[in-house]
PDB file of N, CA and C in Angstrom:
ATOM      1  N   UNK A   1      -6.494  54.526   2.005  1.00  0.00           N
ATOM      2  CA  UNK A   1      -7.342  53.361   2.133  1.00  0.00           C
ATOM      3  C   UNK A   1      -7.095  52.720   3.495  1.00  0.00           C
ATOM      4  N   UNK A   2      -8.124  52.323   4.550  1.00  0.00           N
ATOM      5  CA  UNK A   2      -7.937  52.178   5.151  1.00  0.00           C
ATOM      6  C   UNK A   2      -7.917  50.011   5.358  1.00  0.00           C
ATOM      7  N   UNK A   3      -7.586  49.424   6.452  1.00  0.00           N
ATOM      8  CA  UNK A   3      -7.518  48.301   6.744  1.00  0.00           C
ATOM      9  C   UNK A   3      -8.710  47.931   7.733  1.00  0.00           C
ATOM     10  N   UNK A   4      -9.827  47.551   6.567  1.00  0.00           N
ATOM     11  CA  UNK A   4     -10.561  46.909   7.527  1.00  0.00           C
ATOM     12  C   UNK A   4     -10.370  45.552   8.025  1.00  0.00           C
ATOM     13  N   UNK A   5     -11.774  45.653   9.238  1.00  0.00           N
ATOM     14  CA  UNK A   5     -10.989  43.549   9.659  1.00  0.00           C
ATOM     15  C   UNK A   5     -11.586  42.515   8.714  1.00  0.00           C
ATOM     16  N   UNK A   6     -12.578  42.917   8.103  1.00  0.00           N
ATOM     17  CA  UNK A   6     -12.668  41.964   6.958  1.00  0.00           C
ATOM     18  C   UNK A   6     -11.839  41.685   5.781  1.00  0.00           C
ATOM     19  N   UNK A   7     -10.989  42.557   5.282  1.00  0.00           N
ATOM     20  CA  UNK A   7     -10.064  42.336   4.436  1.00  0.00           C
ATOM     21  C   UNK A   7      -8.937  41.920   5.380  1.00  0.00           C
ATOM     22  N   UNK A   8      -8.543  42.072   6.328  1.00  0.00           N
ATOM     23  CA  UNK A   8      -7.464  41.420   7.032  1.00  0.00           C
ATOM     24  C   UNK A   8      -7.699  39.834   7.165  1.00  0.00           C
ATOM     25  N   UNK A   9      -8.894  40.074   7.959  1.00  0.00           N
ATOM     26  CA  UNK A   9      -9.307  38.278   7.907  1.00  0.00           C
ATOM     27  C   UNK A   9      -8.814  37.564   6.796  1.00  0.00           C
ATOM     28  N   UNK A  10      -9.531  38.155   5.467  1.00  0.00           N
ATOM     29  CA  UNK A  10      -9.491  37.409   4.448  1.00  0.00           C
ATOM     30  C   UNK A  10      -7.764  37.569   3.783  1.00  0.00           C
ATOM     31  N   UNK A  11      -7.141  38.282   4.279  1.00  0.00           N
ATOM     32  CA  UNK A  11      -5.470  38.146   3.814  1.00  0.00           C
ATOM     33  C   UNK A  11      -5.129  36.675   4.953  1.00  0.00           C
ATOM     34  N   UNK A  12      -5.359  36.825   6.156  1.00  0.00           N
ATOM     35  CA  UNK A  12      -4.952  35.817   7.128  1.00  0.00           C
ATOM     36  C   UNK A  12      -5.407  34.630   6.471  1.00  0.00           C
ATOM     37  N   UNK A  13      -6.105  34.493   6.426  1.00  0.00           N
ATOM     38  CA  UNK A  13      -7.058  33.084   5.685  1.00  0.00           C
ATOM     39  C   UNK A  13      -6.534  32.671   3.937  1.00  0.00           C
ATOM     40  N   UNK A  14      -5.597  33.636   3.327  1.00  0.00           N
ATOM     41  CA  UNK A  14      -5.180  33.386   2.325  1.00  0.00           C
ATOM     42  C   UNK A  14      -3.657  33.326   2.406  1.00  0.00           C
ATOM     43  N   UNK A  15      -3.414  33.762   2.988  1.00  0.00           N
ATOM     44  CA  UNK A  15      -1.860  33.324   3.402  1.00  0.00           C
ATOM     45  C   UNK A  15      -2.287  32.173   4.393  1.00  0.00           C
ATOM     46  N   UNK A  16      -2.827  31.628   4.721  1.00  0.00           N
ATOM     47  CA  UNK A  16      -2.842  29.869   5.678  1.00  0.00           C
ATOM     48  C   UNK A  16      -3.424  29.247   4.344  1.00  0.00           C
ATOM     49  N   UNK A  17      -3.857  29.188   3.601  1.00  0.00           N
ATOM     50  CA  UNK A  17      -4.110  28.623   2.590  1.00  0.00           C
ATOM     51  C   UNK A  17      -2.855  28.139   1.507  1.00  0.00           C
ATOM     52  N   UNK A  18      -2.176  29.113   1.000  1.00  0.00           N
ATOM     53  CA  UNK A  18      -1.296  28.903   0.152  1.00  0.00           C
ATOM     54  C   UNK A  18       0.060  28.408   1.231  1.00  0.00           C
ATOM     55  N   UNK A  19       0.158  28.656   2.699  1.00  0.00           N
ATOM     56  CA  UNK A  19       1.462  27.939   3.318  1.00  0.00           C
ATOM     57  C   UNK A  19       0.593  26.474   3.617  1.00  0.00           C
ATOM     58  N   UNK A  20      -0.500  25.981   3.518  1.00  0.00           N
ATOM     59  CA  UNK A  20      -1.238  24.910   4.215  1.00  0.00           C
ATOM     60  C   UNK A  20      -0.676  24.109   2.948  1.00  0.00           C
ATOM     61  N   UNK A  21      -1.512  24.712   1.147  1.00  0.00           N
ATOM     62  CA  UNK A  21      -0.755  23.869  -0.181  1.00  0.00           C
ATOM     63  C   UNK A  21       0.686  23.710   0.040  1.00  0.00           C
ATOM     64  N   UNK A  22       1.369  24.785   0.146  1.00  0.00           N
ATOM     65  CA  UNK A  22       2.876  24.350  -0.214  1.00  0.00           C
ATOM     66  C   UNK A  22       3.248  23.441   0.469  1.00  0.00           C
ATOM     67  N   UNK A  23       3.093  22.896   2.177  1.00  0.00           N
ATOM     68  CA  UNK A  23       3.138  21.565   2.669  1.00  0.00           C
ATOM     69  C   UNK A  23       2.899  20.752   2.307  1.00  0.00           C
ATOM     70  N   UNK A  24       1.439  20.404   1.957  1.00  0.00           N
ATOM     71  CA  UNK A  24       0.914  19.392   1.282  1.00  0.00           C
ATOM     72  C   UNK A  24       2.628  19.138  -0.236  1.00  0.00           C
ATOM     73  N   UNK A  25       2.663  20.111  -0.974  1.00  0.00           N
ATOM     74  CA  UNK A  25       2.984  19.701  -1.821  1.00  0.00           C
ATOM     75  C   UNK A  25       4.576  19.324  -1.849  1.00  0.00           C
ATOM     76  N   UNK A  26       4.865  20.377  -0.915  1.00  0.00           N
ATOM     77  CA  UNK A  26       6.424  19.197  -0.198  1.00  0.00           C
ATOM     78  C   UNK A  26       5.874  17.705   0.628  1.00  0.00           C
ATOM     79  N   UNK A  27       5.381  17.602   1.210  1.00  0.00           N
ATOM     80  CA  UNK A  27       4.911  16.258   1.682  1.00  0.00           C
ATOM     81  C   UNK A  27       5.081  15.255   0.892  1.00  0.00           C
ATOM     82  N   UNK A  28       4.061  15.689  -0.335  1.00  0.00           N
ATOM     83  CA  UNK A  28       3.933  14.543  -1.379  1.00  0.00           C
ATOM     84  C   UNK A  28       5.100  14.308  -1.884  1.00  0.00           C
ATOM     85  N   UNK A  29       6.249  15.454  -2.344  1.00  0.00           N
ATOM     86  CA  UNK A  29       6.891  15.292  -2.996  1.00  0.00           C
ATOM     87  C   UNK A  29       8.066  14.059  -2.365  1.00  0.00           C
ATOM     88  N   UNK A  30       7.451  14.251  -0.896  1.00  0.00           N
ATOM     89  CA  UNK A  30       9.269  13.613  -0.234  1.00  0.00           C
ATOM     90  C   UNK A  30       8.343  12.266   0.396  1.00  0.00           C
ATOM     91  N   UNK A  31       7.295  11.746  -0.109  1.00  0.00           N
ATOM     92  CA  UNK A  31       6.731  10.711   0.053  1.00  0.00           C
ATOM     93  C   UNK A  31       7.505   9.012  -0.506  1.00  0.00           C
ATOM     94  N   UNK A  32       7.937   8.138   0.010  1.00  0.00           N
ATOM     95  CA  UNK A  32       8.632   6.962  -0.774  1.00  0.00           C
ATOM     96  C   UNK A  32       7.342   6.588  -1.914  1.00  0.00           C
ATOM     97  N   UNK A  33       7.270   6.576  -2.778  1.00  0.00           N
ATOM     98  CA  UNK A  33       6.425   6.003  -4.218  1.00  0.00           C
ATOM     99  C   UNK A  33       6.470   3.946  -3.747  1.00  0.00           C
ATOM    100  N   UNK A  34       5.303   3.763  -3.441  1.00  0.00           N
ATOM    101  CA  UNK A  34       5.003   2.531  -3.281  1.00  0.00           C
ATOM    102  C   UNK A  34       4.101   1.647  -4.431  1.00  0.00           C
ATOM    103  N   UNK A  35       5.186   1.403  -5.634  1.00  0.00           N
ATOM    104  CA  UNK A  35       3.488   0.838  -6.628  1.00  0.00           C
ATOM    105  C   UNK A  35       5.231  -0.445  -7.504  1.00  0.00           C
ATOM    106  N   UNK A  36       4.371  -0.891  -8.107  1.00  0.00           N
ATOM    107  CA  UNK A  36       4.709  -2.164  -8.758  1.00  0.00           C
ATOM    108  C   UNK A  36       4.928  -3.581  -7.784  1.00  0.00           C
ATOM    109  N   UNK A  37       4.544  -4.319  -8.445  1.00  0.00           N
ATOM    110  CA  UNK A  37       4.665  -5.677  -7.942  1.00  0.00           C
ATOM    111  C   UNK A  37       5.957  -6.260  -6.626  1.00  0.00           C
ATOM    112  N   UNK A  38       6.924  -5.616  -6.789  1.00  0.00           N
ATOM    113  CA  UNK A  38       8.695  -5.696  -6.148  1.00  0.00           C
ATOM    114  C   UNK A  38       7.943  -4.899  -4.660  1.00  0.00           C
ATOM    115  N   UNK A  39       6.949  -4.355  -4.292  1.00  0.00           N
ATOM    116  CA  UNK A  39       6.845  -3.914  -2.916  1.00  0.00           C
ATOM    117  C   UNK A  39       5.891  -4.916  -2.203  1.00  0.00           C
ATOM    118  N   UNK A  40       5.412  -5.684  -2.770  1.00  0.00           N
ATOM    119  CA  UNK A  40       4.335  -6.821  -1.939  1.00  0.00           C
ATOM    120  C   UNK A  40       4.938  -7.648  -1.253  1.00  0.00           C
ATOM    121  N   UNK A  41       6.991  -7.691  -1.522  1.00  0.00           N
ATOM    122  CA  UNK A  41       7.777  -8.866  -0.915  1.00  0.00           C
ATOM    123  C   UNK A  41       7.846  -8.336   0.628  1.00  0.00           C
ATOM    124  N   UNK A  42       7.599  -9.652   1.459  1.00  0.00           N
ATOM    125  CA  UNK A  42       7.277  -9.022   2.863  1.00  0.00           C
ATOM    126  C   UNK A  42       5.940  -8.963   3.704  1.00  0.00           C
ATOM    127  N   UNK A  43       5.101  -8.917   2.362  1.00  0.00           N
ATOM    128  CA  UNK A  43       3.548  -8.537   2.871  1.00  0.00           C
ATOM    129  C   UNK A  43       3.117  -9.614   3.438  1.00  0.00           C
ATOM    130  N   UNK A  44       1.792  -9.753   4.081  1.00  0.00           N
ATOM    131  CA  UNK A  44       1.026 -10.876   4.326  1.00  0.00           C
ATOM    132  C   UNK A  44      -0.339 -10.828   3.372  1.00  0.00           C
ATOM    133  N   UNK A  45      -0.396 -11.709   3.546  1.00  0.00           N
ATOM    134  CA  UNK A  45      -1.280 -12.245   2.582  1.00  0.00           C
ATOM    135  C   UNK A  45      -2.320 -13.558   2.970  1.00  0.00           C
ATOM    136  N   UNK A  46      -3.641 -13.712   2.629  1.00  0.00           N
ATOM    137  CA  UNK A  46      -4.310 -14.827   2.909  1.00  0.00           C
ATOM    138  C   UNK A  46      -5.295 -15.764   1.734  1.00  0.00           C
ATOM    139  N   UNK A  47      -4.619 -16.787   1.718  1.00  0.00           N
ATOM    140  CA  UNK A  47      -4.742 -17.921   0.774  1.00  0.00           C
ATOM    141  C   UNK A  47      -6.514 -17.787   0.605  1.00  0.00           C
ATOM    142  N   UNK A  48      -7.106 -17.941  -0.684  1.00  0.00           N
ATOM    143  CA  UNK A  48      -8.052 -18.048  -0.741  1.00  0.00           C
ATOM    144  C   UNK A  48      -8.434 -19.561  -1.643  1.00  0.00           C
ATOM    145  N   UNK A  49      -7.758 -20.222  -2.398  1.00  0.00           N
ATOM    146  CA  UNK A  49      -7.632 -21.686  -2.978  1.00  0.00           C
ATOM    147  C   UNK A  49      -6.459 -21.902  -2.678  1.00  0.00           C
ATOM    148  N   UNK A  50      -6.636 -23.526  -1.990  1.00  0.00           N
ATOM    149  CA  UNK A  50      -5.451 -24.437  -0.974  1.00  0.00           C
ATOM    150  C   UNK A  50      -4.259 -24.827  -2.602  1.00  0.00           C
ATOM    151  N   UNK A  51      -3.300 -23.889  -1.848  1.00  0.00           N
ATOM    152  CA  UNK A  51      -1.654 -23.574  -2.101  1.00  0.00           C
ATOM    153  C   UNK A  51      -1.663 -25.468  -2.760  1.00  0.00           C
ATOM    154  N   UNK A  52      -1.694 -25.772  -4.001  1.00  0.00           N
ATOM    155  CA  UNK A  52      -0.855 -27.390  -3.956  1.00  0.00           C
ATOM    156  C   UNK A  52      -0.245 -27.548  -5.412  1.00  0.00           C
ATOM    157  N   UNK A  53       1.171 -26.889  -5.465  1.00  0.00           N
ATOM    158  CA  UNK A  53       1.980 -25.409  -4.798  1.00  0.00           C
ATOM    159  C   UNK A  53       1.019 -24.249  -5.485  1.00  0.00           C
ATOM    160  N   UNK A  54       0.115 -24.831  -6.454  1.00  0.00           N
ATOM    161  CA  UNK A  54      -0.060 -23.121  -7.005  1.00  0.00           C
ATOM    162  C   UNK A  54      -2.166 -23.115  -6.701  1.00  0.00           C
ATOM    163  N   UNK A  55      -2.178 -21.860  -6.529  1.00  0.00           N
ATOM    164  CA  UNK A  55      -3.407 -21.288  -6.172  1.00  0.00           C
ATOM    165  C   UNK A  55      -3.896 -20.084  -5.938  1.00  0.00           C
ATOM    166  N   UNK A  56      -4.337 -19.272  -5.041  1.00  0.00           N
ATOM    167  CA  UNK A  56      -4.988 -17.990  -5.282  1.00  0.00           C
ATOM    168  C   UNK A  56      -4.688 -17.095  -3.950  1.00  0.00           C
ATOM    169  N   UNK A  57      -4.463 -16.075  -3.910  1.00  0.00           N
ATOM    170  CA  UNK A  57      -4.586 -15.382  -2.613  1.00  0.00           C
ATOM    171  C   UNK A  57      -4.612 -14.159  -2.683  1.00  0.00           C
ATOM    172  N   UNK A  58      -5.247 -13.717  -1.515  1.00  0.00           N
ATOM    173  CA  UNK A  58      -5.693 -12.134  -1.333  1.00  0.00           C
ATOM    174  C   UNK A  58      -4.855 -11.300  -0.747  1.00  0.00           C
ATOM    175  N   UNK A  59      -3.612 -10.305  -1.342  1.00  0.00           N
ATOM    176  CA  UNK A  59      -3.130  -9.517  -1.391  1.00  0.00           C
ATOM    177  C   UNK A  59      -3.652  -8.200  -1.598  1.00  0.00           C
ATOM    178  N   UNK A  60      -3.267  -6.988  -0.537  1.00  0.00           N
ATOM    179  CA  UNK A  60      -3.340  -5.676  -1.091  1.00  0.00           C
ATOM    180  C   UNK A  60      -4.693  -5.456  -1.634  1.00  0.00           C
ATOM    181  N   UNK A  61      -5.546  -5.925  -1.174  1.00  0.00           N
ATOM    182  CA  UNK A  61      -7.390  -6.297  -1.624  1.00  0.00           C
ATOM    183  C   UNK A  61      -7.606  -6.927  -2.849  1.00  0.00           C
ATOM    184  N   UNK A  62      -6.530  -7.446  -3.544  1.00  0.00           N
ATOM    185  CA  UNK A  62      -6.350  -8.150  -4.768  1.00  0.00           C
ATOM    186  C   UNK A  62      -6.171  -9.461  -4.715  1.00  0.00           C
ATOM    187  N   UNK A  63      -6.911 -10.370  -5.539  1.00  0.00           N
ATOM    188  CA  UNK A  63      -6.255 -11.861  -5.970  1.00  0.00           C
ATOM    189  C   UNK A  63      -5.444 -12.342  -6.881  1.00  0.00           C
ATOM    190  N   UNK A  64      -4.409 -12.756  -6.327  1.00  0.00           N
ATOM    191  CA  UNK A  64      -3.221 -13.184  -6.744  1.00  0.00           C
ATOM    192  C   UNK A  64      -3.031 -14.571  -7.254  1.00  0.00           C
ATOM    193  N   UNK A  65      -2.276 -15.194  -8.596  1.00  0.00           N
ATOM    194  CA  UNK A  65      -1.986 -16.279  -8.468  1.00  0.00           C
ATOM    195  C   UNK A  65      -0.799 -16.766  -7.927  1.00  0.00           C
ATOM    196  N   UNK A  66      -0.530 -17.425  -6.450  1.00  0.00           N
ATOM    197  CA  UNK A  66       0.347 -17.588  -5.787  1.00  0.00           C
ATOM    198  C   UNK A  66       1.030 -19.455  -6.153  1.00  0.00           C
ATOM    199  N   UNK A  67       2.270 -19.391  -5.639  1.00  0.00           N
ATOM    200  CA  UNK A  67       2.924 -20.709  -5.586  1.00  0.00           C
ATOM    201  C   UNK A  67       3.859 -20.856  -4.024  1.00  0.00           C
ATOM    202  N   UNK A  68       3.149 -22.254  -3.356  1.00  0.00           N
ATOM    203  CA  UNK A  68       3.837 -22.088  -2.151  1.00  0.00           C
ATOM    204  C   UNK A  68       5.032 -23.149  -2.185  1.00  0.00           C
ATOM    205  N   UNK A  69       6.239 -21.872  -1.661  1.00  0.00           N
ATOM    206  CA  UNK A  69       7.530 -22.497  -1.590  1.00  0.00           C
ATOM    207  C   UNK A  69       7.448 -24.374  -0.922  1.00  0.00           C
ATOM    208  N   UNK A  70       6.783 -24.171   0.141  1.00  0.00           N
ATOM    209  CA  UNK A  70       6.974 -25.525   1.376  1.00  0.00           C
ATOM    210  C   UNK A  70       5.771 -26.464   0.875  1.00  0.00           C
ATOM    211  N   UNK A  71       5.519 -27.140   1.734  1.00  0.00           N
ATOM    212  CA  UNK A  71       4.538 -27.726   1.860  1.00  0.00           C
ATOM    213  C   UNK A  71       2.948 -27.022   1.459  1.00  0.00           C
ATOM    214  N   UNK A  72       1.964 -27.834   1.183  1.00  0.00           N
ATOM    215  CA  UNK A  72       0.466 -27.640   0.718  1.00  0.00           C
ATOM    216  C   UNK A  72      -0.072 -26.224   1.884  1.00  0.00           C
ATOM    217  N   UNK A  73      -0.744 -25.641   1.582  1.00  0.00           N
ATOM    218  CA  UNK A  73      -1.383 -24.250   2.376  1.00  0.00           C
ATOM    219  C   UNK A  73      -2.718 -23.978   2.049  1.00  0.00           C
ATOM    220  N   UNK A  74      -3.430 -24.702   3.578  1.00  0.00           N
ATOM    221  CA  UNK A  74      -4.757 -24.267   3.203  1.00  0.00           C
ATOM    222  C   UNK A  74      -5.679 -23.302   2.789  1.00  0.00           C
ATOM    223  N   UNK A  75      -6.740 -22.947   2.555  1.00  0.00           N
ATOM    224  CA  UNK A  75      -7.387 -21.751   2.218  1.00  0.00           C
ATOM    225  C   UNK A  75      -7.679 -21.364   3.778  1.00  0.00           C
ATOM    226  N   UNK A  76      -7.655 -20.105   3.983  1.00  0.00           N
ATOM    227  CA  UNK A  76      -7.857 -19.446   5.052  1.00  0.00           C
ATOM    228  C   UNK A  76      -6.701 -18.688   5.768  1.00  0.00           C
ATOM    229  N   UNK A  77      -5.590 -19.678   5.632  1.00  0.00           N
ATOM    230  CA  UNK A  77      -4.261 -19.649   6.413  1.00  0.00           C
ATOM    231  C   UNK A  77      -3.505 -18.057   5.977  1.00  0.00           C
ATOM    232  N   UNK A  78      -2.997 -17.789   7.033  1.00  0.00           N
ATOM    233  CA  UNK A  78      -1.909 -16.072   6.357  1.00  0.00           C
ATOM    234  C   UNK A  78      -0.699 -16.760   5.665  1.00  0.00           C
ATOM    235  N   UNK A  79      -0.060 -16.061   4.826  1.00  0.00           N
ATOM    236  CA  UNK A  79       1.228 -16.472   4.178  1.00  0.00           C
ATOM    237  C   UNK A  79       2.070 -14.839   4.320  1.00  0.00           C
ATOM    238  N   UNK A  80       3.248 -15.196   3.956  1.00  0.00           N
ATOM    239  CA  UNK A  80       4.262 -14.166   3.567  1.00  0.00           C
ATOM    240  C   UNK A  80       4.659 -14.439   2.242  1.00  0.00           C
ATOM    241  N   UNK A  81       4.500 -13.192   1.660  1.00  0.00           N
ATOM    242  CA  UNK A  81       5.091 -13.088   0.439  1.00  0.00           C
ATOM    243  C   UNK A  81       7.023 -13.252   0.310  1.00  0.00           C
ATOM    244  N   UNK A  82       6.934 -14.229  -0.415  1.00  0.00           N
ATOM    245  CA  UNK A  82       8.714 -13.923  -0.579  1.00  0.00           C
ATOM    246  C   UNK A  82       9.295 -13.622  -1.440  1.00  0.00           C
ATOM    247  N   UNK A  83       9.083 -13.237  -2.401  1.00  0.00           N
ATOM    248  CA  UNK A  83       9.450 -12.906  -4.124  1.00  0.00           C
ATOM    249  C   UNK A  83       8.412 -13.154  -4.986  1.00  0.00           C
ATOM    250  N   UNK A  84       8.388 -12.122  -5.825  1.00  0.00           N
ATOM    251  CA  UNK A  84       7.881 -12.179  -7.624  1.00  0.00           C
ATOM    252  C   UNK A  84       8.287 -12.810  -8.690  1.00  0.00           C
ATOM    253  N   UNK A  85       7.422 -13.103  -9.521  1.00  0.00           N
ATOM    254  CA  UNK A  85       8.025 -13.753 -10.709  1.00  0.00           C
ATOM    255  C   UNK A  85       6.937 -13.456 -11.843  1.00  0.00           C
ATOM    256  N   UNK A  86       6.864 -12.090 -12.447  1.00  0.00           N
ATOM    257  CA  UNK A  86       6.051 -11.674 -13.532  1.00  0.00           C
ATOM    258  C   UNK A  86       4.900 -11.134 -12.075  1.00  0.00           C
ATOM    259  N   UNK A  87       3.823 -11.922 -12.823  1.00  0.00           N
ATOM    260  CA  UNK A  87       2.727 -11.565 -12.031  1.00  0.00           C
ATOM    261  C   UNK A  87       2.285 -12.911 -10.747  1.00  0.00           C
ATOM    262  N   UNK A  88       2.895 -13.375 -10.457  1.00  0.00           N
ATOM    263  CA  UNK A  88       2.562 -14.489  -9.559  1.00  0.00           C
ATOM    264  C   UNK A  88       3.725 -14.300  -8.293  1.00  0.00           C
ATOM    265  N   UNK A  89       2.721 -14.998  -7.198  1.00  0.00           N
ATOM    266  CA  UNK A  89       3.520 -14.198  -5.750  1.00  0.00           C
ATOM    267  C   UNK A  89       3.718 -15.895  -5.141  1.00  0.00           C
ATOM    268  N   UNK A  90       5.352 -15.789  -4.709  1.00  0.00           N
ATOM    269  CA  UNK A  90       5.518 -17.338  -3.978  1.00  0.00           C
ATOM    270  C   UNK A  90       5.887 -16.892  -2.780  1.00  0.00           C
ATOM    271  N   UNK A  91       5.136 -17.623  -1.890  1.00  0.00           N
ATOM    272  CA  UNK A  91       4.955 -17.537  -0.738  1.00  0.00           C
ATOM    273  C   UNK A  91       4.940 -18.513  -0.082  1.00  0.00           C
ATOM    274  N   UNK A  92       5.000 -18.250   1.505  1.00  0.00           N
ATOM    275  CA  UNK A  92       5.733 -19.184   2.639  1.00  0.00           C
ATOM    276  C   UNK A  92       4.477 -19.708   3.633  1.00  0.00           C
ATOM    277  N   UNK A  93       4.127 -20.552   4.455  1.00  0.00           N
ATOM    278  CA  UNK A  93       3.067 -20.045   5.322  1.00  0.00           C
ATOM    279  C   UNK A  93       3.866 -19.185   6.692  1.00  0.00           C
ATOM    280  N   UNK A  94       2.875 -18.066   6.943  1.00  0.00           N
ATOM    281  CA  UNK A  94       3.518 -17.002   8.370  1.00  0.00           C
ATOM    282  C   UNK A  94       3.226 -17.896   9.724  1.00  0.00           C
ATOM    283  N   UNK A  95       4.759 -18.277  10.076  1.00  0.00           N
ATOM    284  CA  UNK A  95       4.821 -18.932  11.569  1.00  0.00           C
ATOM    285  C   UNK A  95       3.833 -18.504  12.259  1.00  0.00           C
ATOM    286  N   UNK A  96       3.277 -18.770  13.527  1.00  0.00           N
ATOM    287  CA  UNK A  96       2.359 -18.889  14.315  1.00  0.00           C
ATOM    288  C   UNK A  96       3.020 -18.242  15.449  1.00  0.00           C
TER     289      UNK A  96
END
């Protein structure tokens, strides 16, 4: 039997296929897992109802019910997240 170039092609193209998956699937595997509430500490975030301490803000494309540590925080303003508590995010306003 001989080796034509169409069956060669198609071995080349199937061996880059199955070494292209196995990357992918080491990749994923050695990826840090980013999910539950404990990774938003840090984030920024922007107030959507004025912080007086508790109100609303847009996290992670989500609305949050937030409580601000300091002083009142208008709607519009960025905040930093500083800790969780269940499902509600207390936050700081982000220095300027």
């Amino acid at each position: 039997m001989e080796m034509t170039a169409p069956i060669i092609v198609a071995i080349v193209f199937a061996v880059g296929f199955v070494a292209f998956v196995i990357y992918a699937i080491v990749k994923g595997q050695k990826r840090k897992l980013s999910v539950g509430v404990e990774e938003m500490i840090g984030k920024e975030a922007v107030v959507r109802t004025t912080l007086n301490p508790k109100g609303t803000v847009l996290a992670e494309g989500e609305l949050w019910t937030a409580i601000a540590e300091d002083s009142t925080i208008d709607a519009g303003e960025e905040v930093i997240i500083t800790r969780t508590e269940g499902l509600r995010l207390w936050v700081i306003r982000k220095s300027r």
